[in-house]
N, C-alpha and C. Protein backbone atom coordinates (compact mmCIF):
# COMPACT_ATOMS: atom_id res chain seq x y z
N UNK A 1 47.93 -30.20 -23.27
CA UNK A 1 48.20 -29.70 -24.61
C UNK A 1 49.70 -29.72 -24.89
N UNK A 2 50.02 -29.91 -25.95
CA UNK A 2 51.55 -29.86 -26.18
C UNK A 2 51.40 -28.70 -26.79
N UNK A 3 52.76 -28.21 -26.90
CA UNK A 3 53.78 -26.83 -27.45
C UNK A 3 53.39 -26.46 -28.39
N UNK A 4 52.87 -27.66 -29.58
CA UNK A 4 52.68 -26.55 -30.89
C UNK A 4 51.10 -26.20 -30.36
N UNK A 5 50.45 -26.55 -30.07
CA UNK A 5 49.27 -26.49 -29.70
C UNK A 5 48.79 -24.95 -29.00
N UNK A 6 49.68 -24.85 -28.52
CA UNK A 6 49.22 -23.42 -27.67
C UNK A 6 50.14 -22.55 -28.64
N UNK A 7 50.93 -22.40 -29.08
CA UNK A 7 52.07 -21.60 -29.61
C UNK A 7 51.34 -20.70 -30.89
N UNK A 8 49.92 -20.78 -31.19
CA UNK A 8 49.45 -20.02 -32.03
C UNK A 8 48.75 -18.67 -30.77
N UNK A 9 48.87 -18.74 -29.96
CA UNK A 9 48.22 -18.17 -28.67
C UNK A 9 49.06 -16.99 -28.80
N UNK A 10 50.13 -16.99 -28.87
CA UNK A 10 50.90 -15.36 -28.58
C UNK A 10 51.19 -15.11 -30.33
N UNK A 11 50.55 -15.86 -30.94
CA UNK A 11 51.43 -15.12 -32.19
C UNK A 11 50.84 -13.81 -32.74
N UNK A 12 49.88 -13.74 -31.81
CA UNK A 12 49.22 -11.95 -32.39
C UNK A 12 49.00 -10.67 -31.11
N UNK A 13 50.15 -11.21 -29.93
CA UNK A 13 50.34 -10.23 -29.44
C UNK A 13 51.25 -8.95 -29.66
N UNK A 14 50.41 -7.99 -29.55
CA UNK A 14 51.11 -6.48 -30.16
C UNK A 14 52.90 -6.60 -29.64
N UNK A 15 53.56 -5.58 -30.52
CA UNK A 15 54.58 -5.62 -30.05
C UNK A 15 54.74 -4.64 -28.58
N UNK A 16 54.08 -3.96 -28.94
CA UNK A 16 53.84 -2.74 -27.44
C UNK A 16 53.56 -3.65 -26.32
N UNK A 17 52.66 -5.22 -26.09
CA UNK A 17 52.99 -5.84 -24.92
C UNK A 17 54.57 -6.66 -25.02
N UNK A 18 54.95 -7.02 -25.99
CA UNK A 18 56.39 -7.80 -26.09
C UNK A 18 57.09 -6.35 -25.43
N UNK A 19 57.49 -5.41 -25.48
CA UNK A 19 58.07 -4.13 -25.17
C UNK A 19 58.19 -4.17 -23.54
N UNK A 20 56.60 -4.12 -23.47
CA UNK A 20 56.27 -3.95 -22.53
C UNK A 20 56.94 -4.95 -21.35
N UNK A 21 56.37 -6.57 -21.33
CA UNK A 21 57.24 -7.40 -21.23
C UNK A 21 58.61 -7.43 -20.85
N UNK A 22 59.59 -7.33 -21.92
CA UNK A 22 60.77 -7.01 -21.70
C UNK A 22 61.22 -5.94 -21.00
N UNK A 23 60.76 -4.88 -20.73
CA UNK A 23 60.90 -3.89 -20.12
C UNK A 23 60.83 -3.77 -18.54
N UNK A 24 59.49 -4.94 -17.97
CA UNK A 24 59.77 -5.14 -17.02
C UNK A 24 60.86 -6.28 -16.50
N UNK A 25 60.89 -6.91 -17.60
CA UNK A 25 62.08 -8.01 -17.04
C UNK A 25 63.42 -7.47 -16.73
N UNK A 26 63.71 -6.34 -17.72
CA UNK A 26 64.95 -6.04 -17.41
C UNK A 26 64.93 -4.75 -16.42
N UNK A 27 64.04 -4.55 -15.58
CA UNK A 27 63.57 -3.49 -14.15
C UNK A 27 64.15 -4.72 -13.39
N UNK A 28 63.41 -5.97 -12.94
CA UNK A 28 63.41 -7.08 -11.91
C UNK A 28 64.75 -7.19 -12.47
N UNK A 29 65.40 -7.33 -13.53
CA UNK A 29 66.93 -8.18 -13.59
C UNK A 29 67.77 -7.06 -12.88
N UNK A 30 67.92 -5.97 -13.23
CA UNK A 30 68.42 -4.76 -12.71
C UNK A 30 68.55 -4.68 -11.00
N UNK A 31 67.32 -4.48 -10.80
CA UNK A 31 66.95 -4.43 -9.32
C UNK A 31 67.44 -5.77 -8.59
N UNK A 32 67.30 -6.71 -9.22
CA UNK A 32 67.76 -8.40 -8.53
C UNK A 32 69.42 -7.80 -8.86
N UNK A 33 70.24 -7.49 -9.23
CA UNK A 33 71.68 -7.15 -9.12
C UNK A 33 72.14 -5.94 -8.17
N UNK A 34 71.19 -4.99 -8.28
CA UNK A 34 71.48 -3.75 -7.31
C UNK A 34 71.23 -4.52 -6.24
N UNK A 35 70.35 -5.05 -5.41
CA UNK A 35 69.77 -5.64 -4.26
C UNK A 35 70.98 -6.26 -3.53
N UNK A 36 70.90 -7.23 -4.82
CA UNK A 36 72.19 -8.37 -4.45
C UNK A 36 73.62 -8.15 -4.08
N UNK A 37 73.86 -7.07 -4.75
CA UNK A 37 75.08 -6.41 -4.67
C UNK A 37 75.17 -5.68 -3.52
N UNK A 38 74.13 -4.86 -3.14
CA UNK A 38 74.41 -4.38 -1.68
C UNK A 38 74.00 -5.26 -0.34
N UNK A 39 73.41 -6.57 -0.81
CA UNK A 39 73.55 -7.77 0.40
C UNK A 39 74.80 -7.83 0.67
N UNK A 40 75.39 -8.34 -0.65
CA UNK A 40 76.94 -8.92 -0.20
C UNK A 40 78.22 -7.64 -0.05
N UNK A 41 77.66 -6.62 0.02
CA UNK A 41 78.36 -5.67 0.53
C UNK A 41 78.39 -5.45 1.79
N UNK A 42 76.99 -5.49 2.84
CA UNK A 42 76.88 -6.03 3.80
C UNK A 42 77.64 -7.16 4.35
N UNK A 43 76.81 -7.98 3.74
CA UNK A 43 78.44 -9.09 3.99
C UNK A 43 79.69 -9.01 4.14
N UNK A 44 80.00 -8.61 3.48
CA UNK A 44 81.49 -7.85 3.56
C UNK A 44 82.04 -7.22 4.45
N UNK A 45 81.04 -6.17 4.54
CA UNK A 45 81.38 -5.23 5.84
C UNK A 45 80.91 -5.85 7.37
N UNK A 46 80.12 -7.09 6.86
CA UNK A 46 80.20 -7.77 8.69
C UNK A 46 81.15 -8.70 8.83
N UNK A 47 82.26 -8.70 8.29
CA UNK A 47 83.41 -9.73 8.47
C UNK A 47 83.42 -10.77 7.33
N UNK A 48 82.66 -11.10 6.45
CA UNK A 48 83.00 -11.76 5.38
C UNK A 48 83.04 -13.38 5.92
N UNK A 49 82.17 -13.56 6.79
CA UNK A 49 82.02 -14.91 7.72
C UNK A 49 81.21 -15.92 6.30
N UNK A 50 80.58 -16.64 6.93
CA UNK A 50 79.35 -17.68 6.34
C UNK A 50 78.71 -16.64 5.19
N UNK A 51 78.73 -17.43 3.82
CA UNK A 51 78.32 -16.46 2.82
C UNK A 51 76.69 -16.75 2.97
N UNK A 52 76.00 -15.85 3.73
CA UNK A 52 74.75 -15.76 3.59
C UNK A 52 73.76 -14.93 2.44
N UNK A 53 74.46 -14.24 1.68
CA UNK A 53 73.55 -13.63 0.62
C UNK A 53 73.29 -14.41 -0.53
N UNK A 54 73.76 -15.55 -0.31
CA UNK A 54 73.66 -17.17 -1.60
C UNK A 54 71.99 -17.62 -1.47
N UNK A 55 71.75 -17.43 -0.51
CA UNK A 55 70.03 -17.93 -0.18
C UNK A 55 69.11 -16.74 -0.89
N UNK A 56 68.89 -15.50 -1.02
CA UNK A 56 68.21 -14.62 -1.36
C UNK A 56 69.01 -14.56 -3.04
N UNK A 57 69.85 -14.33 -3.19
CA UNK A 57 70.68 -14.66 -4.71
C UNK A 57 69.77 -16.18 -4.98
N UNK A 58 69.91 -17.51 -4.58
CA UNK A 58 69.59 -18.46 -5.46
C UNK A 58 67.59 -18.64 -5.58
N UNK A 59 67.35 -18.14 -4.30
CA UNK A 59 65.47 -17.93 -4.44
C UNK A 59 64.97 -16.99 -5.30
N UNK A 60 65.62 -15.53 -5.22
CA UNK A 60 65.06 -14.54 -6.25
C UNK A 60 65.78 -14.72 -7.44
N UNK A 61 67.25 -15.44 -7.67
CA UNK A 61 67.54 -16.11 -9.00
C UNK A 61 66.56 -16.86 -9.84
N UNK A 62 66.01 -18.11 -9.22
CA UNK A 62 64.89 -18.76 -9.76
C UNK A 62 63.80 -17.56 -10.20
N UNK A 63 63.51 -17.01 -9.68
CA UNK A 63 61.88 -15.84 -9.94
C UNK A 63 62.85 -15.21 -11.12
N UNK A 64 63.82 -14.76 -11.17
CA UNK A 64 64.29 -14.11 -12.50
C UNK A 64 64.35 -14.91 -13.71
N UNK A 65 64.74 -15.79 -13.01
CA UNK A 65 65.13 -17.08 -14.36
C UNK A 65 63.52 -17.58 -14.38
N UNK A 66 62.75 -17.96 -14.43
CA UNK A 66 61.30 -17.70 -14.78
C UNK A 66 60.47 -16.69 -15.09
N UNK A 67 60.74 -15.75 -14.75
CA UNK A 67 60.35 -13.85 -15.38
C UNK A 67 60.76 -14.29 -16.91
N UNK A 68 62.88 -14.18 -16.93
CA UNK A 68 63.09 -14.42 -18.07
C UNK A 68 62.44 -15.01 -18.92
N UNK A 69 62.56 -16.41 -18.32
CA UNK A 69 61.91 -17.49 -19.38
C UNK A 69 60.30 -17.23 -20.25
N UNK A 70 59.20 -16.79 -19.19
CA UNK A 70 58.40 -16.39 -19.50
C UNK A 70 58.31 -15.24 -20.90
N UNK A 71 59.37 -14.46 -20.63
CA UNK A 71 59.38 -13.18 -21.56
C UNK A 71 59.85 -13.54 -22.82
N UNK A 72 60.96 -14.41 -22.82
CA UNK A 72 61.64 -14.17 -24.30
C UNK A 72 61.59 -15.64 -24.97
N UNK A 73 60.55 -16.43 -23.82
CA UNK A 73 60.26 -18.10 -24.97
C UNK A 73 59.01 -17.68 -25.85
N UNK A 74 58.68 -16.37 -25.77
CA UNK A 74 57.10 -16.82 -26.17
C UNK A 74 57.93 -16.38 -27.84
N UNK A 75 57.67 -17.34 -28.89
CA UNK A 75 57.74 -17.49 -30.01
C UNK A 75 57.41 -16.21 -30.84
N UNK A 76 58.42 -15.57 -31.57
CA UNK A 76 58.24 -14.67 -32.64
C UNK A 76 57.76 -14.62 -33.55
């Protein structure tokens, strides 16, 4: 199916799930920065060697950046 094709599919979801939606995205975006931030604080505090918190940053990056995408493409 192409794009316009499905795009009548969300146009009558309540706003209380769009809310909803967004609400968890920005929990996972939140939590993916707290997380991340105290990896590489770790890091830090083990000598600041080989930047290893780039692997868990660029895998749970992707899952955010698809959360996102999911949440705020669906057409208004």
């Amino acid at each position: 199916m192409a794009r316009g094709e499905v795009s009548h599919y969300d146009d009558d979801l309540p706003d209380r799930l769009r809310t909803g939606m967004e609400r968890a995205f920005q929990a996972h975006a939140s939590i993916f920065v707290m997380v991340n931030l105290f990896l590489i604080a770790i890091w830090a505090a083990a000598g600041a060697g080989y930047f290893w918190p780039i692997w868990p940053i660029l895998g749970w990056g992707l899952g955010v950046g698809i959360h996102a995408w999911a949440t705020y493409n669906i057409r208004r």
